[in-house]
N, C-alpha and C. Protein backbone atom coordinates (compact mmCIF):
# COMPACT_ATOMS: atom_id res chain seq x y z
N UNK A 1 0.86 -1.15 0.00
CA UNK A 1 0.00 0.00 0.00
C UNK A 1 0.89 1.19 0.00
N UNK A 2 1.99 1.55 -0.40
CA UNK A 2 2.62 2.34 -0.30
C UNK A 2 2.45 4.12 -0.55
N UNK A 3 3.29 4.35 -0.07
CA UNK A 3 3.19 6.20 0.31
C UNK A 3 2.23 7.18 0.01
N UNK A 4 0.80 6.65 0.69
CA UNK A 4 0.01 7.60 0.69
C UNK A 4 0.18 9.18 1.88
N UNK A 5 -0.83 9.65 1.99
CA UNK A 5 -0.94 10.22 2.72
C UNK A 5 -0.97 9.87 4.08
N UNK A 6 -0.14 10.54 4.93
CA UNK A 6 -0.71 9.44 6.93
C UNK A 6 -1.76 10.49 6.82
N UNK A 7 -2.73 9.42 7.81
CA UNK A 7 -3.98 9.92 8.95
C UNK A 7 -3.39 10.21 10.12
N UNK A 8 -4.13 11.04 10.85
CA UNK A 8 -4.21 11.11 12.31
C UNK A 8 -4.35 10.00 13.20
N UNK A 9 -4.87 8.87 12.64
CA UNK A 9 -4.81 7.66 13.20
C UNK A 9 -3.16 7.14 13.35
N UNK A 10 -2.40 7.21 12.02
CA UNK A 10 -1.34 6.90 11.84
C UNK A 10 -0.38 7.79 12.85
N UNK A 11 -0.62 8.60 12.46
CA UNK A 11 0.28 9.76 13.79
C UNK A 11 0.46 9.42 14.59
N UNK A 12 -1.26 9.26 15.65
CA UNK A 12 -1.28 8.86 16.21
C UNK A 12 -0.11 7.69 17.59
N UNK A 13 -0.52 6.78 16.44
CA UNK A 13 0.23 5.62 16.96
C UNK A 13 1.66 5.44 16.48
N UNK A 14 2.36 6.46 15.61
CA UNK A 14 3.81 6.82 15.46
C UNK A 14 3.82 7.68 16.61
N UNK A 15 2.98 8.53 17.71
CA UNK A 15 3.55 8.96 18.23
C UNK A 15 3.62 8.38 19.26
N UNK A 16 2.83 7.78 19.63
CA UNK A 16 2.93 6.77 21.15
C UNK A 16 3.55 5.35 21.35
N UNK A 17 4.49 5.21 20.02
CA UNK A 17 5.16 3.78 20.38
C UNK A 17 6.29 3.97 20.80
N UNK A 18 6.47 4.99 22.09
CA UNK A 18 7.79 4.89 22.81
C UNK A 18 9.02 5.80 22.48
N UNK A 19 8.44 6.64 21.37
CA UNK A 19 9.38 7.26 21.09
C UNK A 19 8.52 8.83 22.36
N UNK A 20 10.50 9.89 22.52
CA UNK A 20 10.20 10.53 23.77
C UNK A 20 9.40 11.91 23.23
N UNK A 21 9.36 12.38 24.46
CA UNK A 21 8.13 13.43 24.03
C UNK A 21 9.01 14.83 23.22
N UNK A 22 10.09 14.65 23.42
CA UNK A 22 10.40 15.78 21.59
C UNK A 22 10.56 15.49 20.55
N UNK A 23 10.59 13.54 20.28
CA UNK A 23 10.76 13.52 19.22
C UNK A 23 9.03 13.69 19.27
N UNK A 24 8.32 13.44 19.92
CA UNK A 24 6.40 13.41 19.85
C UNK A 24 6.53 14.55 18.81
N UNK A 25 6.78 15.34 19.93
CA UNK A 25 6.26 17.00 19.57
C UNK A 25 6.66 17.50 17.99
N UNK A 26 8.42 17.28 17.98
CA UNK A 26 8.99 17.33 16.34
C UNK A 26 8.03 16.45 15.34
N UNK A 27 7.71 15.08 15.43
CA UNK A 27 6.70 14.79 14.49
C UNK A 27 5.73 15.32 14.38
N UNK A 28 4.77 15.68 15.37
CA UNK A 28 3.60 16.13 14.89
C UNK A 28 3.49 17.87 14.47
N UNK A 29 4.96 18.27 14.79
CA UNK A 29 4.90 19.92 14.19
C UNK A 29 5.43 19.71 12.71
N UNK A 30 5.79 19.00 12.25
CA UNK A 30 6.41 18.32 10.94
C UNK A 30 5.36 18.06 10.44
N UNK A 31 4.65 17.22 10.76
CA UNK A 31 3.15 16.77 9.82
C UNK A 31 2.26 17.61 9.66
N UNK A 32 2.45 19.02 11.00
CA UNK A 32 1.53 19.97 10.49
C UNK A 32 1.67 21.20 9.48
N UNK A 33 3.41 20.55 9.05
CA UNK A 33 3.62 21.62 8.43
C UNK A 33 4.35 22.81 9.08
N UNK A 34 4.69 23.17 10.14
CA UNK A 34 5.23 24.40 10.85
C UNK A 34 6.58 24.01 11.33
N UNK A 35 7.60 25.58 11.83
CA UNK A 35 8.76 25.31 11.49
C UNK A 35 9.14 25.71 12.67
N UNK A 36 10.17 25.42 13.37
CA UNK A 36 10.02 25.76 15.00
C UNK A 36 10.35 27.21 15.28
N UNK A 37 10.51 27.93 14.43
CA UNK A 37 10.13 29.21 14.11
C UNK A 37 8.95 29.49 14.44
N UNK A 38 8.17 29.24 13.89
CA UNK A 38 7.00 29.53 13.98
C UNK A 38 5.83 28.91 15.26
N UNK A 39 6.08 27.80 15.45
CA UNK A 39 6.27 27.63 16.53
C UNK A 39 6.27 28.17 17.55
N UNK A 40 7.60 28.81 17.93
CA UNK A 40 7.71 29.83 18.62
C UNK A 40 7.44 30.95 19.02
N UNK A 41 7.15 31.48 17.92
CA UNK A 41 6.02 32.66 17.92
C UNK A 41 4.98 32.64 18.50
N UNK A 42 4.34 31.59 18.15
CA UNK A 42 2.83 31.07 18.15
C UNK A 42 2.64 31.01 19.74
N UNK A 43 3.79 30.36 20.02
CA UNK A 43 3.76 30.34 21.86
C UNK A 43 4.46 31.56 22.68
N UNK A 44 4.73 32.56 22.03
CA UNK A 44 5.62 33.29 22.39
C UNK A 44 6.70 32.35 23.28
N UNK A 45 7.40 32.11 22.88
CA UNK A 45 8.94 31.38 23.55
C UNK A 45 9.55 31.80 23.05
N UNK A 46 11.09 31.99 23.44
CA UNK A 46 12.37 31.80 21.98
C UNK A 46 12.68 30.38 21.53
N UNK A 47 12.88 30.78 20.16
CA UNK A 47 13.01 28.99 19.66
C UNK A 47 14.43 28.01 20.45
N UNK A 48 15.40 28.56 21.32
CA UNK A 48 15.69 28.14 22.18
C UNK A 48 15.22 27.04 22.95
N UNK A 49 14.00 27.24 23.45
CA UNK A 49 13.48 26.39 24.33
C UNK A 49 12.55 25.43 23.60
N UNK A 50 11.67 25.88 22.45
CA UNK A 50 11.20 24.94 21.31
C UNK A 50 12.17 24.28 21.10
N UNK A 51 13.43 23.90 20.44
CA UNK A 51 14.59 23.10 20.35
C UNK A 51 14.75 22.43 21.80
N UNK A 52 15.16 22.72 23.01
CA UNK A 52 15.15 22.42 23.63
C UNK A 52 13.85 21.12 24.48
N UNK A 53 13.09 21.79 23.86
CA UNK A 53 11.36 20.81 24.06
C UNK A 53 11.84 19.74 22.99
N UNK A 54 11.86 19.94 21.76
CA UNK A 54 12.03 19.22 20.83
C UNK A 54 13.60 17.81 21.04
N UNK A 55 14.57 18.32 21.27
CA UNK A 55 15.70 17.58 21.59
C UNK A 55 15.90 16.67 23.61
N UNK A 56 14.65 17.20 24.23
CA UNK A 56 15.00 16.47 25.05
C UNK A 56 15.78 17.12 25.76
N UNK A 57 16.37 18.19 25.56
CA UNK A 57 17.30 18.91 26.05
C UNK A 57 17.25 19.55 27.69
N UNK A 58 17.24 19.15 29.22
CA UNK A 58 16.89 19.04 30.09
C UNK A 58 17.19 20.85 30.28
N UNK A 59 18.52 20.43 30.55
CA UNK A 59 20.05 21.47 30.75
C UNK A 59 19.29 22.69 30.66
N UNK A 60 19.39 23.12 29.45
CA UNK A 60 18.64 24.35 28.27
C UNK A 60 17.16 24.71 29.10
N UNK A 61 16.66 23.59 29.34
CA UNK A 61 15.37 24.15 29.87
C UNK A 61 15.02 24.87 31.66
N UNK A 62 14.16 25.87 31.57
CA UNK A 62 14.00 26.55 32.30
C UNK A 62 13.35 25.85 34.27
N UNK A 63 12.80 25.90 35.15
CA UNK A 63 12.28 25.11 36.03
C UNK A 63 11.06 24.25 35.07
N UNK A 64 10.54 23.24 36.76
CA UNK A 64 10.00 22.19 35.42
C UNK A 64 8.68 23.06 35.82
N UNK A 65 7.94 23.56 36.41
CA UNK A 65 6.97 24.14 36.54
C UNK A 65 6.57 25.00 35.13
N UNK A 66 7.36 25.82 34.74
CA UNK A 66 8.00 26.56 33.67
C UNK A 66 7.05 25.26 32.23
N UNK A 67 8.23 24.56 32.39
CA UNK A 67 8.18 23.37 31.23
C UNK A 67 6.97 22.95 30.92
N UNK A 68 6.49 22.68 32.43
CA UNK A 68 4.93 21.97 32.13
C UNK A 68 4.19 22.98 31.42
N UNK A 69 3.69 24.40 31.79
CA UNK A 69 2.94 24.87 30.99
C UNK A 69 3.53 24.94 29.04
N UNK A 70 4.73 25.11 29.11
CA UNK A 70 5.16 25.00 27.81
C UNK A 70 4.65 23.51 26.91
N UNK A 71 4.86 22.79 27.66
CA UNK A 71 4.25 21.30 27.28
C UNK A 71 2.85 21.12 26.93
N UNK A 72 2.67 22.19 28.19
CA UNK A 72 0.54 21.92 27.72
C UNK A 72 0.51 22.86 26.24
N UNK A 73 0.90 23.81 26.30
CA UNK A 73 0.77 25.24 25.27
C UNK A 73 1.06 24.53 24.28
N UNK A 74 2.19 23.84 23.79
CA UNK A 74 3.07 23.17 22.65
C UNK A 74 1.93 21.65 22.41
N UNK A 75 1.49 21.11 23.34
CA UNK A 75 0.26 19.98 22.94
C UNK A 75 -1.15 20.30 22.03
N UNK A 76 -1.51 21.54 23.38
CA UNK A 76 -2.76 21.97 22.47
C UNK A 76 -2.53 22.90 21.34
N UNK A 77 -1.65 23.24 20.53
CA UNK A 77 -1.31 24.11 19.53
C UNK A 77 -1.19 23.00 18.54
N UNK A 78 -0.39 22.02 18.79
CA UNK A 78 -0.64 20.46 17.99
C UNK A 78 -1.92 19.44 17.72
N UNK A 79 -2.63 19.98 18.51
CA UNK A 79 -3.60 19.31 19.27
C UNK A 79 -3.13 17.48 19.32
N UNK A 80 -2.25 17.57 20.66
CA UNK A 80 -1.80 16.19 20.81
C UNK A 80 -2.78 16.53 22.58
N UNK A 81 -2.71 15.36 23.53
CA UNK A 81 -2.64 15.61 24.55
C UNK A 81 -2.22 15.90 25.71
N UNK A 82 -2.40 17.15 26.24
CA UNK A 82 -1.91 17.75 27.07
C UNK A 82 -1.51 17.11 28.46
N UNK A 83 -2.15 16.14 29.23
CA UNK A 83 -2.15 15.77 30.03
C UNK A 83 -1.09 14.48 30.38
N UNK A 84 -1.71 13.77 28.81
CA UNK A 84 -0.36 12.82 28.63
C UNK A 84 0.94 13.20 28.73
N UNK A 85 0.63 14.17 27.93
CA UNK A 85 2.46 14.82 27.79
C UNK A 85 3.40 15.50 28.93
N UNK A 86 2.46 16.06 30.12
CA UNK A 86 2.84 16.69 31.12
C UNK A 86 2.78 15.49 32.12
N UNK A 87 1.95 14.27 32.30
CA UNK A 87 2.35 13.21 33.05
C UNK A 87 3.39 12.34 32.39
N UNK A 88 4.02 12.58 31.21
CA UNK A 88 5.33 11.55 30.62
C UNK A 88 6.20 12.47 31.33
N UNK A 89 6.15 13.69 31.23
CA UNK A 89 7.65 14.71 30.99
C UNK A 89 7.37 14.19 32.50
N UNK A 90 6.89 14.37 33.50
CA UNK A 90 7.03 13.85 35.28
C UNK A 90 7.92 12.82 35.34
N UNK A 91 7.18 11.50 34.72
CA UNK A 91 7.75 10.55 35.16
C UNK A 91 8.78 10.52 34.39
N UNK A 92 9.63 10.75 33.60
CA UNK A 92 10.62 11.01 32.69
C UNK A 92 11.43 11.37 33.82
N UNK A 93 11.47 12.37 34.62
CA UNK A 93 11.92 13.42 34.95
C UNK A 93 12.21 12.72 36.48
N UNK A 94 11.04 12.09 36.80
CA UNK A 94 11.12 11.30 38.34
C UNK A 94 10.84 12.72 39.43
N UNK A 95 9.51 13.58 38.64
CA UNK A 95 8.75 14.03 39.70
C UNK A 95 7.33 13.60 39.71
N UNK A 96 6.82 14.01 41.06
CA UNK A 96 5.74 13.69 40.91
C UNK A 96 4.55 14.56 39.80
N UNK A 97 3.71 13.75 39.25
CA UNK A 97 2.94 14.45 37.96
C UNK A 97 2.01 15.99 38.72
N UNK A 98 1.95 16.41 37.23
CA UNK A 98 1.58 18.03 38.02
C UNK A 98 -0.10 17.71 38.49
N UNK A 99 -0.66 18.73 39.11
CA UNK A 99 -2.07 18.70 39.28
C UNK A 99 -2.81 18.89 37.90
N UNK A 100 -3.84 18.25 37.86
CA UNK A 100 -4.43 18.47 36.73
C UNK A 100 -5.98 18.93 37.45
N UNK A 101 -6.40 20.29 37.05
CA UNK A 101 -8.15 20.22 37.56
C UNK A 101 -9.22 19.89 36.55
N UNK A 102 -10.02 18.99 37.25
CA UNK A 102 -11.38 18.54 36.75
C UNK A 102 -12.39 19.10 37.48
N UNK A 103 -13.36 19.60 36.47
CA UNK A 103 -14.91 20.12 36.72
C UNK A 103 -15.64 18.87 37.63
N UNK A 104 -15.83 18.72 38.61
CA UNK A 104 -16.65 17.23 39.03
C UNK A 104 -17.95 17.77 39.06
N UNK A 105 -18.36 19.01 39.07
CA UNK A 105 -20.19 19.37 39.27
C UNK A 105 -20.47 20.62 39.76
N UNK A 106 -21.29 21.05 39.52
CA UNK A 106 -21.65 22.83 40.05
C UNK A 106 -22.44 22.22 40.82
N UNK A 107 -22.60 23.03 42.18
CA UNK A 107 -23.63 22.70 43.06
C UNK A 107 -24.32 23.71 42.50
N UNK A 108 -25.86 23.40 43.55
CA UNK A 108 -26.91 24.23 43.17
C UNK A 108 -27.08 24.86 44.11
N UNK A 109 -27.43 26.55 44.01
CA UNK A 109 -27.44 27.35 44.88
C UNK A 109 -28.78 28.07 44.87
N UNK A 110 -29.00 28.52 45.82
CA UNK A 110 -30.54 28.57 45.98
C UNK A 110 -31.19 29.88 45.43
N UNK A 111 -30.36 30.93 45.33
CA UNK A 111 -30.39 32.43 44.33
C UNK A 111 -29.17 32.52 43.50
N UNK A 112 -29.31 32.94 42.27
CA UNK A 112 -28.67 32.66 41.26
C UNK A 112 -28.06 34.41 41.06
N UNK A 113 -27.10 34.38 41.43
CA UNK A 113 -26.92 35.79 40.93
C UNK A 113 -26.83 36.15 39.74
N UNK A 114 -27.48 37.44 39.13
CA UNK A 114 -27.49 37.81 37.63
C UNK A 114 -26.06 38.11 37.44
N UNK A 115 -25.86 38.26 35.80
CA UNK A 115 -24.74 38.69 35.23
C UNK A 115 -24.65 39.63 35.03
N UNK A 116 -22.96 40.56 35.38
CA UNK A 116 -22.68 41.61 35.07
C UNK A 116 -23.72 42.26 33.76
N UNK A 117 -23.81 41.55 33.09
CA UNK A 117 -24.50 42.73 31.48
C UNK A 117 -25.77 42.84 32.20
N UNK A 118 -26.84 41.58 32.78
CA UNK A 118 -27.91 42.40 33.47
C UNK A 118 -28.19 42.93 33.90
N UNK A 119 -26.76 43.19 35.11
CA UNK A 119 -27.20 43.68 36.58
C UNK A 119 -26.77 45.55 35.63
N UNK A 120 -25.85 45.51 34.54
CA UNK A 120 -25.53 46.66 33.73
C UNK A 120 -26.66 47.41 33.37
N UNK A 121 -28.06 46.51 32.73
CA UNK A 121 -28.79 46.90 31.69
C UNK A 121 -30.01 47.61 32.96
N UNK A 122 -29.88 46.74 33.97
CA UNK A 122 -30.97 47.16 34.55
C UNK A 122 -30.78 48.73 35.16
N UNK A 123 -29.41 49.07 35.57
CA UNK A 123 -28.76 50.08 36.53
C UNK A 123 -29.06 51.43 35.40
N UNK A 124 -29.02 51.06 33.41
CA UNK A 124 -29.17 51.87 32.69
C UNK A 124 -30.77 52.11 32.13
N UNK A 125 -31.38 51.20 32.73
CA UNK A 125 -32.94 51.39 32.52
C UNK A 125 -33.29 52.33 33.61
N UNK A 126 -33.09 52.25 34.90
CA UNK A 126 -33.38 52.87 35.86
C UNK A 126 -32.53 54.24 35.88
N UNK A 127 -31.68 54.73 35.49
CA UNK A 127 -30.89 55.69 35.26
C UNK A 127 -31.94 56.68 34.00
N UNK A 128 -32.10 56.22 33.35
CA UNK A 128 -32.93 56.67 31.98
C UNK A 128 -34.49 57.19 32.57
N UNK A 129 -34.99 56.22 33.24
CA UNK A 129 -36.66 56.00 34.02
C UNK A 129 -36.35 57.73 34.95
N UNK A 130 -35.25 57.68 36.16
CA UNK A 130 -35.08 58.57 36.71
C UNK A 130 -35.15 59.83 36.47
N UNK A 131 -34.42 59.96 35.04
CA UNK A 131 -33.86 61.45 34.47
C UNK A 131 -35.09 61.53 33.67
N UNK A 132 -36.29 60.57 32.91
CA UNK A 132 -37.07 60.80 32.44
C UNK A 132 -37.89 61.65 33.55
N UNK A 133 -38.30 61.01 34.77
CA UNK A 133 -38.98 61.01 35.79
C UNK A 133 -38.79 62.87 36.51
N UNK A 134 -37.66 63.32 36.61
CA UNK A 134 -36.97 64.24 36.99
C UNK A 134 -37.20 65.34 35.80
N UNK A 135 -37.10 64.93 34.59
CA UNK A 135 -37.44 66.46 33.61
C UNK A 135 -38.79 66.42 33.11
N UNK A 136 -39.37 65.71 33.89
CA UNK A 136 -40.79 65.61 33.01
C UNK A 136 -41.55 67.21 33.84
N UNK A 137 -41.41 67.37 35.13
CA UNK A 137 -42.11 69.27 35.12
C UNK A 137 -41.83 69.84 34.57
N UNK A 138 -40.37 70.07 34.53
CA UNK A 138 -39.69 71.41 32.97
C UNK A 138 -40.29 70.84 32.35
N UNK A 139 -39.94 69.94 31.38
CA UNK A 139 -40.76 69.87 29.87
C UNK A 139 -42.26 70.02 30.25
N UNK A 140 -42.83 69.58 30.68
CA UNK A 140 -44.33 69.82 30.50
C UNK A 140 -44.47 71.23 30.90
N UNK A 141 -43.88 71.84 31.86
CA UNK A 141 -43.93 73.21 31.90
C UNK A 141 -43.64 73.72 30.74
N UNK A 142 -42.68 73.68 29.86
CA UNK A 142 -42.42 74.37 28.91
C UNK A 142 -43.39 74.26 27.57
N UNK A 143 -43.84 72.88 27.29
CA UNK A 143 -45.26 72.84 26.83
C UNK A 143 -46.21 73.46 27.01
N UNK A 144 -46.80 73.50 28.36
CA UNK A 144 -47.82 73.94 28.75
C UNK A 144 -47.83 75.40 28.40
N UNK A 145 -47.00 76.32 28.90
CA UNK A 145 -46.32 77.65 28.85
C UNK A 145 -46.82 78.13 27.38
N UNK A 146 -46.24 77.40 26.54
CA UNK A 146 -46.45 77.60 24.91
C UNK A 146 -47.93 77.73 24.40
N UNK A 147 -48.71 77.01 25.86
CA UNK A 147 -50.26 76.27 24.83
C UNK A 147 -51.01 77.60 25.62
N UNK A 148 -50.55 77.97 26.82
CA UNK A 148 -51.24 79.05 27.38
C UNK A 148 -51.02 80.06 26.86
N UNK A 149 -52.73 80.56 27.16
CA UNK A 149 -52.60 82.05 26.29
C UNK A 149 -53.88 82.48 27.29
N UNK A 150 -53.76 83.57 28.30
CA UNK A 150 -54.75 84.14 29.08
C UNK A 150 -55.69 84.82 28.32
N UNK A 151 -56.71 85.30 29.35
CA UNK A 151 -57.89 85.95 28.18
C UNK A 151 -57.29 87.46 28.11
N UNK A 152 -57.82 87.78 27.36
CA UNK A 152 -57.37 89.23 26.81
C UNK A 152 -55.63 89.27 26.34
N UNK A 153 -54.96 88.38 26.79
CA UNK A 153 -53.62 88.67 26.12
C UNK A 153 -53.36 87.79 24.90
N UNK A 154 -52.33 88.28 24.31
CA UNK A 154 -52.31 87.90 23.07
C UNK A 154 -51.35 86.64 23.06
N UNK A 155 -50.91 85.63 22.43
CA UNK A 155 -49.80 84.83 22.58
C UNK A 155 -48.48 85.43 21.58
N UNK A 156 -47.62 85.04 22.33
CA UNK A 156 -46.54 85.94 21.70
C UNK A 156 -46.10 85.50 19.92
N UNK A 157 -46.05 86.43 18.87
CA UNK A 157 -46.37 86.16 17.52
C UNK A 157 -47.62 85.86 17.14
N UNK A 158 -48.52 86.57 18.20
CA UNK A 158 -49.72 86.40 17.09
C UNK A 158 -50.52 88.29 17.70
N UNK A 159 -50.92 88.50 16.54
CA UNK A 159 -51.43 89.56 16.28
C UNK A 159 -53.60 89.60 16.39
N UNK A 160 -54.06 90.41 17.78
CA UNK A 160 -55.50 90.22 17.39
C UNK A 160 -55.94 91.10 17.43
N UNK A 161 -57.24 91.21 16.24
CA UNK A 161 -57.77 92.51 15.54
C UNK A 161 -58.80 92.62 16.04
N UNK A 162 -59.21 93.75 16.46
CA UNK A 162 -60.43 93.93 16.98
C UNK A 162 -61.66 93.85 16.39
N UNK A 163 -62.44 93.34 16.90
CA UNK A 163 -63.88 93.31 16.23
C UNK A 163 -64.12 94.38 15.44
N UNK A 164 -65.36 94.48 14.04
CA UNK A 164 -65.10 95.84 13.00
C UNK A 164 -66.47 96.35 13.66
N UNK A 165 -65.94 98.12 13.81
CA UNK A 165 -67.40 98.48 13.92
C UNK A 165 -66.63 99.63 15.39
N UNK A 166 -65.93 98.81 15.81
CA UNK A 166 -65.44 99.84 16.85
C UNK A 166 -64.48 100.86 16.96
């Protein structure tokens, strides 16, 4: 069946038969096409330490705390797994594996507090209601003012003629 294209299946299992986690990482940035240049960028690192990830290179590399997040960052940018790769580089290493957190369940709480944008929208409805609430005498005064016109006086711009005959 020779030299088709590999699958992700194939990857896959080229990457987990024992070979270490930079040559992992170098294959699967190879199959995706990217250059540890780029790479690097992508994670903001210097390609220093990408080489260094890549070669196994202990020395070169920074604390392992350091490493692990580089490991997770450099997995999910591959999309290999993160967890695997940061529990190999441990036991590789002969520390104990890092913490990993899992969601186990939201409890249920008995008032639900709203979200910032609600608790936002409502503070600008009531802000609006207020200042409506607050200029509504001026304006209607100033309406009203306009519509009044006493008896015998005239409203201002208008001109009245006296009955003919007098």
């Amino acid at each position: 069946m020779g030299g088709g294209r590999e699958t992700d299946a194939d990857t896959s299992t080229r990457l987990n038969n024992g070979d270490s986690i930079g040559a992992r990482l170098r294959a699967a940035r190879e199959q995706r096409g990217l250059s540890a240049e780029n790479v690097a960028k992508q994670l903001r690192l210097d390609v220093a330490v990408v080489n260094a990830l890549e070669s196994d290179d202990r020395e070169r590399l920074p604390a392992r705390i350091f490493v692990q997040g580089y490991l997770r960052s450099y997995a999910r940018l591959l999309g290999l797994p993160e967890n695997e790769l940061a529990n190999d580089y441990a036991r590789e290493s002969g520390e104990l594996p890092p913490l990993t957190v899992q969601r186990i369940g939201q409890r249920k709480t008995f008032f639900r507090l709203p979200s910032a944008g609600l608790i936002r929208n409502i503070i600008l409805v009531l802000f609006v209601a207020i200042t409506l609430w607050l200029a509504f005498p001026y304006v209607s005064g100033l309406f009203d003012s306009r519509n009044d016109v006493s008896d015998g006086e005239a409203a201002p711009g208008r001109l009245e003629i006296p009955p003919a005959g007098h």
